[in-house]
Protein backbone atom coordinates (compact mmCIF):
# COMPACT_ATOMS: atom_id res chain seq x y z
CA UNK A 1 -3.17 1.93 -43.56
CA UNK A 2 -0.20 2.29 -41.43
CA UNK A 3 0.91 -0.35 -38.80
CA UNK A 4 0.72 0.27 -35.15
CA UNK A 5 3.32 -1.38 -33.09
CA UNK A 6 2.69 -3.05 -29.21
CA UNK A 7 4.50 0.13 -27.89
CA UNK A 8 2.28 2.67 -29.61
CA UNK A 9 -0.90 0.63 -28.66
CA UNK A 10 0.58 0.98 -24.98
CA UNK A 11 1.18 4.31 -25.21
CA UNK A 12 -2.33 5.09 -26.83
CA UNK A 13 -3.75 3.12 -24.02
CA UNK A 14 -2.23 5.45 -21.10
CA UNK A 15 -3.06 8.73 -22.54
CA UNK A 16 -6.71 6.98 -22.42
CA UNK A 17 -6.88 5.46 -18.90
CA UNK A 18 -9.53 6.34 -16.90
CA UNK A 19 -10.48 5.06 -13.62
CA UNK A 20 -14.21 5.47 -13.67
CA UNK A 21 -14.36 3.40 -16.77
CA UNK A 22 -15.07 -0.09 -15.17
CA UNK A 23 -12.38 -2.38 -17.90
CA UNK A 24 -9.94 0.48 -17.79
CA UNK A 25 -6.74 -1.61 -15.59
CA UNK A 26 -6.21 1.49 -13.31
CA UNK A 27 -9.54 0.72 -11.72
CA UNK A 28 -7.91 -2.60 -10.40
CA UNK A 29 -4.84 -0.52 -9.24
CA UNK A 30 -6.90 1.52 -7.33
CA UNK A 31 -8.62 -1.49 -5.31
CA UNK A 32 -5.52 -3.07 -4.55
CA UNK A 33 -3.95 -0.16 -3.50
CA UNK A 34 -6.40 1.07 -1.72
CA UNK A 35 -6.74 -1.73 0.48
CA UNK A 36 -5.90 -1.07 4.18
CA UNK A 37 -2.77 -3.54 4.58
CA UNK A 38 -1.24 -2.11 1.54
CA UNK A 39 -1.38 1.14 3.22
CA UNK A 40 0.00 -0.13 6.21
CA UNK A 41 2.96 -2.38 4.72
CA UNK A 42 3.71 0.91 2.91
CA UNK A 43 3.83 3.27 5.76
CA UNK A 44 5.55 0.50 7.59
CA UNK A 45 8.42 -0.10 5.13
CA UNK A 46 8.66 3.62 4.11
CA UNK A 47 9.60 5.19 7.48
CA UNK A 48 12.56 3.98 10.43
CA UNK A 49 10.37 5.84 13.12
CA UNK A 50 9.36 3.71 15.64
CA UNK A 51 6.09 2.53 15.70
CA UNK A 52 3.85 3.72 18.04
CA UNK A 53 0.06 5.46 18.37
CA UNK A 54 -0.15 8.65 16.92
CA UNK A 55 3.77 8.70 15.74
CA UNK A 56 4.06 10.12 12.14
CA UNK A 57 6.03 8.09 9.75
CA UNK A 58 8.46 9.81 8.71
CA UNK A 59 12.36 8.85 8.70
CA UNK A 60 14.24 6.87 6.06
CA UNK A 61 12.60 4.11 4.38
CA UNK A 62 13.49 0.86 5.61
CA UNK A 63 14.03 -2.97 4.65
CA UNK A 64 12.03 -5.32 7.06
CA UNK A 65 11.89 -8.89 7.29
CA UNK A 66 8.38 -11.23 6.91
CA UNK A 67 8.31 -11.54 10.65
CA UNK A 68 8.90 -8.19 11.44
CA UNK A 69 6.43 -7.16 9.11
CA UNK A 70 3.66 -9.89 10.62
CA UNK A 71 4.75 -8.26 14.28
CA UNK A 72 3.79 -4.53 13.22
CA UNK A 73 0.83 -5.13 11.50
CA UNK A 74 -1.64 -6.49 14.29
CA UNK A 75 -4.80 -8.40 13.04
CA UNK A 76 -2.79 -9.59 9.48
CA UNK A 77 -2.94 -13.22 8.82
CA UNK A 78 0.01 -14.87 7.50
CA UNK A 79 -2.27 -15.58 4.71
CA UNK A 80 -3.05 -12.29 4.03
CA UNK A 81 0.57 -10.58 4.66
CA UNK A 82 1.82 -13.12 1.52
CA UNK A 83 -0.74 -12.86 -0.67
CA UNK A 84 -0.82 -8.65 -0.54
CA UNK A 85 3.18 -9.13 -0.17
CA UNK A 86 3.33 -11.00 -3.72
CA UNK A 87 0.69 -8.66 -5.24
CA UNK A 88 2.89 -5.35 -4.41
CA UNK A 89 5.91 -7.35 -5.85
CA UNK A 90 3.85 -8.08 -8.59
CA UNK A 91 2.94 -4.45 -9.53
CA UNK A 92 6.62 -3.70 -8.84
CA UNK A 93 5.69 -1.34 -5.51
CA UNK A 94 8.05 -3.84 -3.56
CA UNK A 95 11.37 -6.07 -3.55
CA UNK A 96 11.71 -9.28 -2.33
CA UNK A 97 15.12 -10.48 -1.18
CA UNK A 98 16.10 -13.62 0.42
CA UNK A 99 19.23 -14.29 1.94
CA UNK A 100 20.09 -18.29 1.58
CA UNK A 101 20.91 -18.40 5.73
CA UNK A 102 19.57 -20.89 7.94
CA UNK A 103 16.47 -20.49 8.56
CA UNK A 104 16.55 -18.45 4.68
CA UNK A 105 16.08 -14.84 5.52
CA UNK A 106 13.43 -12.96 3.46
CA UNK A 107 12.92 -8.99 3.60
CA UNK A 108 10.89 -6.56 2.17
CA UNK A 109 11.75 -3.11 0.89
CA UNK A 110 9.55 -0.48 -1.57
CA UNK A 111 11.18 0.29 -5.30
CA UNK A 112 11.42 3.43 -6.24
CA UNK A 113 7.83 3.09 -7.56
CA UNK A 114 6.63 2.39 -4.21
CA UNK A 115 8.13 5.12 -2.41
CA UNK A 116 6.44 7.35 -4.95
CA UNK A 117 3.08 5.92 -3.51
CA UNK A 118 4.54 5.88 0.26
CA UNK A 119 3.99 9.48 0.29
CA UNK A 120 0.77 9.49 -0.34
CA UNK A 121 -0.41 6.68 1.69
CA UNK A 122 1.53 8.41 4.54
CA UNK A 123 -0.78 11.23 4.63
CA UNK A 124 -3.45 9.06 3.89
CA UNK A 125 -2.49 7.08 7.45
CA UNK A 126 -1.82 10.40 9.26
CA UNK A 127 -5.37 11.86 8.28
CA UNK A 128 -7.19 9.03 9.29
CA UNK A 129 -5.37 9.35 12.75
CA UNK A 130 -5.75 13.07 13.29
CA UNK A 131 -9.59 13.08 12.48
CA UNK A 132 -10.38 9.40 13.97
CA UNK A 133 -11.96 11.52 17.08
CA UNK A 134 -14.49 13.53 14.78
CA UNK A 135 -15.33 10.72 12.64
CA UNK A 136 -16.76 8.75 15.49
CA UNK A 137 -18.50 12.05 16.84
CA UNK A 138 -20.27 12.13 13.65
CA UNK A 139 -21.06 8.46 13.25
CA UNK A 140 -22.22 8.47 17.03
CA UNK A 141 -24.31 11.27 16.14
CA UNK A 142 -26.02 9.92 12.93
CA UNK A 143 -26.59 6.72 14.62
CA UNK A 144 -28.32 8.70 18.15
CA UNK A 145 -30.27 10.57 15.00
CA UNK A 146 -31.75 7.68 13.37
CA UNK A 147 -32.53 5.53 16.13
């Protein structure tokens, strides 16, 4: 019987992941990335466009700092901006730098692994913008229907 190493057990493992197996670990990718301030940190670190209703985001990515971050995102909780902060860190999506001034400055960037999910995010973001109009027309009209 031949010995498997830790490597070959790992790569065994991702030729077999599947996300609509419930213990497979890209199933808890998915719901973390999937989750709307991930999208939004993403789209927010991955373009220097500024920021406004309807603007795409496209442009270089960008470094920003915590407070800049907790600005952009309207309704986050500082609470919430750390804790989804650390878990992209975590999963290596995004850097963490802090510069020892006074007060300590801490930014944010994506990895290279994060800008390869940035893109898709992106057009995730910009679809839900360009067909927010026909989504309520439909939900107004399925509620108007089942009343």
């Amino acid at each position: 019987m031949a010995t498997v190493t830790a490597a070959q057990q790992r790569a065994q493992a991702k030729v077999e992941y599947d996300a609509f197996l419930a213990v497979c670990p890209s199933r808890k990718l998915l719901d973390r990335i999937s989750d709307k301030w991930v999208a939004l940190i993403l789209a927010g670190l991955g373009s220097d466009a500024p920021h406004r209703p309807g603007a795409d985001c496209a442009g270089e990515p960008r470094a920003l700092r915590y407070s800049e971050l907790l600005r952009l995102l309207a309704g986050v909780s500082q609470k919430m901006l750390t804790q989804t902060l650390r878990s992209l860190e975590r999963d290596g999506l995004v850097s963490r730098t802090v510069v020892p001034t006074v007060p300590v400055t801490v930014s944010y960037e994506l990895t290279d692994l994060g800008l390869s999910l940035y893109g898709m995010m992106r057009g995730l973001k910009a679809w839900a913008e360009v067909h927010m109009d026909d989504v309520l027309t439909n939900r107004e009209t399925y509620d108007t229907r089942g009343a």
